[in-house]
N, C-alpha and C. Protein backbone atom coordinates (compact mmCIF):
# COMPACT_ATOMS: atom_id res chain seq x y z
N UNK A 1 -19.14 -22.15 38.77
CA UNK A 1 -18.53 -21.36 37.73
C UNK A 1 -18.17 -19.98 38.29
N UNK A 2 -16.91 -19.54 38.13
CA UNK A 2 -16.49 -18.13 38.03
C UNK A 2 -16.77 -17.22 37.73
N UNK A 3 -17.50 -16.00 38.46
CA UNK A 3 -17.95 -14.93 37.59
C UNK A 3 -17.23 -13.76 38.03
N UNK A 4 -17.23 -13.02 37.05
CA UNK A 4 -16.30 -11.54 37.33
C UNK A 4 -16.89 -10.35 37.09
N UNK A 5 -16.67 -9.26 37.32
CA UNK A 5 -17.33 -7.75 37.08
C UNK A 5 -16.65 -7.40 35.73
N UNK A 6 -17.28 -7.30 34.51
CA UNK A 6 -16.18 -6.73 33.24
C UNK A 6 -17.19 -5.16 32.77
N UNK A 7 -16.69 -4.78 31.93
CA UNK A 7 -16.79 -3.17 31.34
C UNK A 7 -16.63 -3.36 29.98
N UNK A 8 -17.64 -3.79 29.35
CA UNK A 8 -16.96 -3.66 27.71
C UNK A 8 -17.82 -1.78 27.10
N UNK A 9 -16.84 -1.58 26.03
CA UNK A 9 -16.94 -0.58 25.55
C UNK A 9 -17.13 -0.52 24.13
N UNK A 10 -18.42 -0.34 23.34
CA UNK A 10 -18.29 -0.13 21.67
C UNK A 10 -18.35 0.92 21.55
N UNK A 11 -18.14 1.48 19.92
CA UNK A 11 -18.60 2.37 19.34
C UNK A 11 -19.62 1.50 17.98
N UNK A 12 -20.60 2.70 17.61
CA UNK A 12 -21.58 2.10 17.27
C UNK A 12 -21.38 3.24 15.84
N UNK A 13 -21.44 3.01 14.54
CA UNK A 13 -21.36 3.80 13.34
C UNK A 13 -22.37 4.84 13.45
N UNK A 14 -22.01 6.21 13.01
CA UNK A 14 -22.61 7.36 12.99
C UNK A 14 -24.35 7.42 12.34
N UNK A 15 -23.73 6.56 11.33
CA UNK A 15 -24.77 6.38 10.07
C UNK A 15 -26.24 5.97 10.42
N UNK A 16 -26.20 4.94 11.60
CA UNK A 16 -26.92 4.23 12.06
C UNK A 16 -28.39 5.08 12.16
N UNK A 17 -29.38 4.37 11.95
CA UNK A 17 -30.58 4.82 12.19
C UNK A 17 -31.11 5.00 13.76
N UNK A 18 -31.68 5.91 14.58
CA UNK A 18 -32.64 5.81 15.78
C UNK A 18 -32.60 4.26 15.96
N UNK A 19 -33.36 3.72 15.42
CA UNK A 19 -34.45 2.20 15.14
C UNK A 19 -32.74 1.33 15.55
N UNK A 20 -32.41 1.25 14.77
CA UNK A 20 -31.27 -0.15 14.05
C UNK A 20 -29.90 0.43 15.23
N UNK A 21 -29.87 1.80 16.39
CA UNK A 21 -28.83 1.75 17.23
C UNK A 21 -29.61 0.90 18.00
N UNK A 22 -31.23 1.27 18.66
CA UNK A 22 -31.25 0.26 19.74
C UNK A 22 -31.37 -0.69 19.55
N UNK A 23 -31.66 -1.31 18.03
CA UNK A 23 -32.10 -2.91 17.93
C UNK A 23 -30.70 -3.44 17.93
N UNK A 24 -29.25 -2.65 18.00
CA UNK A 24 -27.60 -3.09 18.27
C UNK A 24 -28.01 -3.36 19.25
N UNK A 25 -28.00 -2.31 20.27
CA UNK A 25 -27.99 -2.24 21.64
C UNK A 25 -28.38 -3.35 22.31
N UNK A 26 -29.65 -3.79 21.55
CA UNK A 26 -30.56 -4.59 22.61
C UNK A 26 -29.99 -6.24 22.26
N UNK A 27 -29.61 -5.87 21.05
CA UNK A 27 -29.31 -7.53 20.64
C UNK A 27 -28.09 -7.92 21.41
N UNK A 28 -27.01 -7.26 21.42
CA UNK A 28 -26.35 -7.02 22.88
C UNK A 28 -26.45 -7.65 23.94
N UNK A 29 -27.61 -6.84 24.24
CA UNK A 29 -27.92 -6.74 25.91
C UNK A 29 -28.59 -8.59 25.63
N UNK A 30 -28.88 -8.70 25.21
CA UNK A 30 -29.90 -10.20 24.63
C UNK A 30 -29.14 -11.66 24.63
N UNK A 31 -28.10 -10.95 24.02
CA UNK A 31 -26.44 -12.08 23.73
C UNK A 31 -26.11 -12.55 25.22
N UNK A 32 -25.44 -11.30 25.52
CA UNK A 32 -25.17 -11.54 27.01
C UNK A 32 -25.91 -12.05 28.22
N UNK A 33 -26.97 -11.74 28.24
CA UNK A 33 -27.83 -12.33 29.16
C UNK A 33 -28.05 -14.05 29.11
N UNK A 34 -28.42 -14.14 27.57
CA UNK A 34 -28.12 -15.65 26.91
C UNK A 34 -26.87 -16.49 27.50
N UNK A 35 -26.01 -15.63 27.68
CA UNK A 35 -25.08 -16.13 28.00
C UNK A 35 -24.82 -16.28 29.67
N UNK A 36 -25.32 -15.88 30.38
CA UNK A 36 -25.61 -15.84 31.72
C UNK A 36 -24.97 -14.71 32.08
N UNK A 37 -25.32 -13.64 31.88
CA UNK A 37 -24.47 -12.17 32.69
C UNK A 37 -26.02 -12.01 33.32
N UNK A 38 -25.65 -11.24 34.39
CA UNK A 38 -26.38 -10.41 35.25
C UNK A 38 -25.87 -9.24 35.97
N UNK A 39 -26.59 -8.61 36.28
CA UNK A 39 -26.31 -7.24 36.37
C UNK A 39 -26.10 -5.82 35.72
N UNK A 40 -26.57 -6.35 34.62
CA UNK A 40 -26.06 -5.68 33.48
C UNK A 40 -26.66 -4.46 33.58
N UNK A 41 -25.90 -3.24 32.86
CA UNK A 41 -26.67 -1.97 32.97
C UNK A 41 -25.68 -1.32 31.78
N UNK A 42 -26.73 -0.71 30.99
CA UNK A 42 -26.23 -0.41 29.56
C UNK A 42 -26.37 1.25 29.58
N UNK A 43 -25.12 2.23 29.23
CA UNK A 43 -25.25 3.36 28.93
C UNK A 43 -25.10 3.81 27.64
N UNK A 44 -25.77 4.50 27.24
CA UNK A 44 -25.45 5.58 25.76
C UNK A 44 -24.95 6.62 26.26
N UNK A 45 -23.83 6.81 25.95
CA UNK A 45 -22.74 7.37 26.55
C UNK A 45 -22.94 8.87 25.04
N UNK A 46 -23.75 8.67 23.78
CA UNK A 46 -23.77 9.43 22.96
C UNK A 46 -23.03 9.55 21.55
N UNK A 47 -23.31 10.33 20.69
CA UNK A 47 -22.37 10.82 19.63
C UNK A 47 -21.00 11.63 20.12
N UNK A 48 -20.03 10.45 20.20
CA UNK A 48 -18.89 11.41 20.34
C UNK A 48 -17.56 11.49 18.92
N UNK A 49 -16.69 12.58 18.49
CA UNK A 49 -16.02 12.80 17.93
C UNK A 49 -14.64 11.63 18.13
N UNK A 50 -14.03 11.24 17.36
CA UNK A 50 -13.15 10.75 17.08
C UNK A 50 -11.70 11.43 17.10
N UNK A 51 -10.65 10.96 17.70
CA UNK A 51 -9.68 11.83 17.64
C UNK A 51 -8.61 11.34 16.51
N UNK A 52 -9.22 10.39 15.55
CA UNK A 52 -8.35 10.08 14.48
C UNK A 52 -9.53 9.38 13.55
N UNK A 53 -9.58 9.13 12.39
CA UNK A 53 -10.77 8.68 11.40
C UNK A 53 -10.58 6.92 11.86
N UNK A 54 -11.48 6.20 11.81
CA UNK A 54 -11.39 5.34 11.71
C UNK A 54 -12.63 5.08 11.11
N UNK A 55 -12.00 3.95 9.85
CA UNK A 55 -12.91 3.63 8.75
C UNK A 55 -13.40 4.50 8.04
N UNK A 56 -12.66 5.78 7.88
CA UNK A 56 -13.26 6.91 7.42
C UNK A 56 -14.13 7.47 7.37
N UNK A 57 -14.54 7.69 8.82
CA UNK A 57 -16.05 7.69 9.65
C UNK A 57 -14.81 8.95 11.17
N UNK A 58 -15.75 10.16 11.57
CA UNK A 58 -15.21 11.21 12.29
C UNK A 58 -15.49 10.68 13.77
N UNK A 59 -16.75 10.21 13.69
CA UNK A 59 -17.73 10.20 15.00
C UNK A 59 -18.08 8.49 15.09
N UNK A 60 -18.87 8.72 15.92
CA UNK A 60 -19.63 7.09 16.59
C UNK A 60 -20.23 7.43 17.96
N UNK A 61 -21.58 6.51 18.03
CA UNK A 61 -22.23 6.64 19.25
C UNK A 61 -21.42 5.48 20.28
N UNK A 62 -20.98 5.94 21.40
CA UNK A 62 -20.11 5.36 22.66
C UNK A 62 -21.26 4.56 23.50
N UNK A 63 -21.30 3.48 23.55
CA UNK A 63 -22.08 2.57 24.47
C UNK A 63 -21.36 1.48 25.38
N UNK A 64 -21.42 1.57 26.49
CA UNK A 64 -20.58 1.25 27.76
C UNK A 64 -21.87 0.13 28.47
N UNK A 65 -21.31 -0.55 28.63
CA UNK A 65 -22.05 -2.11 29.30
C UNK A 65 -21.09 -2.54 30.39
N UNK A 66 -21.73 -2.21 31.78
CA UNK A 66 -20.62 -2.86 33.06
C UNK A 66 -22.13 -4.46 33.81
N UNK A 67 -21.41 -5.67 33.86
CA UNK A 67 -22.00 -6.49 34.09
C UNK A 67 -21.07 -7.79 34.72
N UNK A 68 -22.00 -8.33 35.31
CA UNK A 68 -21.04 -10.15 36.29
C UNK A 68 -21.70 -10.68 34.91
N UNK A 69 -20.44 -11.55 34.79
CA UNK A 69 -21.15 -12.90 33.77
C UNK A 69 -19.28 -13.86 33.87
N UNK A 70 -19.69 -15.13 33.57
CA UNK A 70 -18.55 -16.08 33.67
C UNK A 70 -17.72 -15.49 32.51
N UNK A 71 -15.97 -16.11 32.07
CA UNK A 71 -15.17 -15.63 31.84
C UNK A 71 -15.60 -16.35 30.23
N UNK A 72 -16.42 -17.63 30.14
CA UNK A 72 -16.66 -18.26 28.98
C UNK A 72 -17.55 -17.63 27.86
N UNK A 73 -17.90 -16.32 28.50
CA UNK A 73 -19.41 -15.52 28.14
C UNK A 73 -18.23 -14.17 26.77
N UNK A 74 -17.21 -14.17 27.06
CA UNK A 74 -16.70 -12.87 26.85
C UNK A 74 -16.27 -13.30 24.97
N UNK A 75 -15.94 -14.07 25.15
CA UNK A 75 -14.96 -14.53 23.39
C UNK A 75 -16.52 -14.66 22.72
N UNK A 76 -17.95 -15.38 22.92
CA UNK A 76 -18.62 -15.31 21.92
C UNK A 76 -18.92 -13.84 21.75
N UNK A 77 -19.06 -13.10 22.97
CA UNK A 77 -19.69 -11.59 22.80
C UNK A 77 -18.49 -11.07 21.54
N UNK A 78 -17.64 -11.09 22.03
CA UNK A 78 -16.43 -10.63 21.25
C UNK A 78 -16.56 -11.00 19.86
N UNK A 79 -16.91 -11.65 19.40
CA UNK A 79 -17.19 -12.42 18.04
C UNK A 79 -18.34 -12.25 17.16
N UNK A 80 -19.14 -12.14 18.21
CA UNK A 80 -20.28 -11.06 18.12
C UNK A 80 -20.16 -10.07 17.36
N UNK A 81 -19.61 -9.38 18.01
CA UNK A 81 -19.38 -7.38 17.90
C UNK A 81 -18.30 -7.33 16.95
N UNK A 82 -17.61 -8.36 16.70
CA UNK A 82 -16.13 -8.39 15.30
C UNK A 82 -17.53 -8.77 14.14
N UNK A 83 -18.65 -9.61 13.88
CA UNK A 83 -19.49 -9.82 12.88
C UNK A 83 -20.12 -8.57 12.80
N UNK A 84 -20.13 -8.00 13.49
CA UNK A 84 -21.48 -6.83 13.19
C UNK A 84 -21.10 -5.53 12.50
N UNK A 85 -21.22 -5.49 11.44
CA UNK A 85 -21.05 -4.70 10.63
C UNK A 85 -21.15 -2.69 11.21
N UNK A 86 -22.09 -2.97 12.16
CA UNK A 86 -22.57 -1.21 12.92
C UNK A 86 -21.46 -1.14 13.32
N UNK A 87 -20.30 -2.53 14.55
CA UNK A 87 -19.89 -2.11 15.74
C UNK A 87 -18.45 -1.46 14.83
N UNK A 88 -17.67 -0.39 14.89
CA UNK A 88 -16.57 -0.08 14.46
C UNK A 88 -15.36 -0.53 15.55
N UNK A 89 -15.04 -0.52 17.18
CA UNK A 89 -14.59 -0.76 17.91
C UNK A 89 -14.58 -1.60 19.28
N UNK A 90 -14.82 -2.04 19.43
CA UNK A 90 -15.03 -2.69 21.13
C UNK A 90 -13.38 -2.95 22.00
N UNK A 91 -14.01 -2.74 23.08
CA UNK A 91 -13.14 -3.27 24.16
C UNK A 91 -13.70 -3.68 25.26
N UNK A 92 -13.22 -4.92 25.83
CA UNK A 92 -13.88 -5.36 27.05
C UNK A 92 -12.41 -5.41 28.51
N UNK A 93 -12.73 -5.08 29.40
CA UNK A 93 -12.02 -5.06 30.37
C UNK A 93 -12.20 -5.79 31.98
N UNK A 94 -11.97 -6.30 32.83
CA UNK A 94 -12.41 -7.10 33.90
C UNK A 94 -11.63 -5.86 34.98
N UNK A 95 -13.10 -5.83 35.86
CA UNK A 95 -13.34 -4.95 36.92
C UNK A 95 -12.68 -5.41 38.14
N UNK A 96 -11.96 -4.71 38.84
CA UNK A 96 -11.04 -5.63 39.90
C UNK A 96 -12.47 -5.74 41.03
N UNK A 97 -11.92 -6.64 41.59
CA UNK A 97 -13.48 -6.78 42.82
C UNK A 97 -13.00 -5.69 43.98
N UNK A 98 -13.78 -4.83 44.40
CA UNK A 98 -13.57 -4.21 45.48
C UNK A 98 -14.15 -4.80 46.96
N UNK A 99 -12.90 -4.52 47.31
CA UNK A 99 -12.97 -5.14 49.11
C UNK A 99 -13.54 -4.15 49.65
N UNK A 100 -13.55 -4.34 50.75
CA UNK A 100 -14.00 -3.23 52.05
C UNK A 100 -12.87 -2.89 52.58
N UNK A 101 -12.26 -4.00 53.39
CA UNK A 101 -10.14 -3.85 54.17
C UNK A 101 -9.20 -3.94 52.89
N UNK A 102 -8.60 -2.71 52.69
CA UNK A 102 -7.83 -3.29 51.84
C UNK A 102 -6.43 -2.99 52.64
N UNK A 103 -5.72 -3.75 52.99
CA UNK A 103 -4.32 -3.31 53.56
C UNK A 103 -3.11 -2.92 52.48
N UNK A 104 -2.70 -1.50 53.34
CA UNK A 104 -1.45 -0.77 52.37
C UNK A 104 -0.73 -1.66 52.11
N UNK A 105 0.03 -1.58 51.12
CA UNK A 105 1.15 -2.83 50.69
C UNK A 105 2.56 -2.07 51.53
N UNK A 106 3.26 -2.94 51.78
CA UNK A 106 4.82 -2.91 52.38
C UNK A 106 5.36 -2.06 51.39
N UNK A 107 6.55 -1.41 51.43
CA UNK A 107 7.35 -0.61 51.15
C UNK A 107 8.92 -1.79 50.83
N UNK A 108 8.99 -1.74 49.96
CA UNK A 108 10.20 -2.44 49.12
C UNK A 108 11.45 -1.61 49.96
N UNK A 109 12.29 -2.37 50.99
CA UNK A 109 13.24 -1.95 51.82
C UNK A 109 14.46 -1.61 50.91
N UNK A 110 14.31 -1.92 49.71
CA UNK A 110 15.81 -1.52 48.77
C UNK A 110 15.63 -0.34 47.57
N UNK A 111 14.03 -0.40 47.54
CA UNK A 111 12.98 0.64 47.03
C UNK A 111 13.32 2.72 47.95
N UNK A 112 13.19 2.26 49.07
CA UNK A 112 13.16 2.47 49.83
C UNK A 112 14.39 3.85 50.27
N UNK A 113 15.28 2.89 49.89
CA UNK A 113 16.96 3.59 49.98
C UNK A 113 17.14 4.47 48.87
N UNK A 114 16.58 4.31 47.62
CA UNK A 114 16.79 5.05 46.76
C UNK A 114 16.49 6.43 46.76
């Protein structure tokens, strides 16, 4: 099976209690693992401000999860975090793999002339 480096990103409702952000957090971290990710490493990135209301809510705590897990692992998480009433936003993204050699790319010869 295929595994990849991804970056998902929530926001977590302001409202939220101490107690009931990490029991998000962890149920999370719990899902995914279930699901075979490894590597996982979870930040609280904090209470940050909003630059437009959403849900008529200013703020939200930012929690950032970078982890390997197969590509089959991502739609239940996703489905997940759309049920959960705390999460207001998510995004998940796939981490390009970094090489060691990476060779410059060619120069487009008609690119070039311009």
């Amino acid at each position: 099976m295929i595994t990849r480096n991804y970056e998902t990103l929530y926001i977590i409702r302001p409202d939220v209690g101490e107690e009931q952000l990490e029991q998000t957090i962890n149920q999370l971290r719990t899902f995914l693992e279930e699901q075979g990710a490894t590597k996982l490493k979870v930040q609280n990135r904090g209470k940050r401000r909003f630059a437009y209301p959403i849900k008529k809510l200013r703020e939200g705590y930012y929690i950032l999860m970078t982890y390997t897990a197969p590509g089959t692992a991502i739609a239940p998480l996703e489905r997940a975090m759309r049920l959960n009433e705390n999460i207001l936003r998510f995004m998940t993204i796939v981490l390009e793999a970094e090489t060691a050699t990476e060779e410059p790319e060619e120069e487009n010869p008609v690119l070039a002339r311009a």
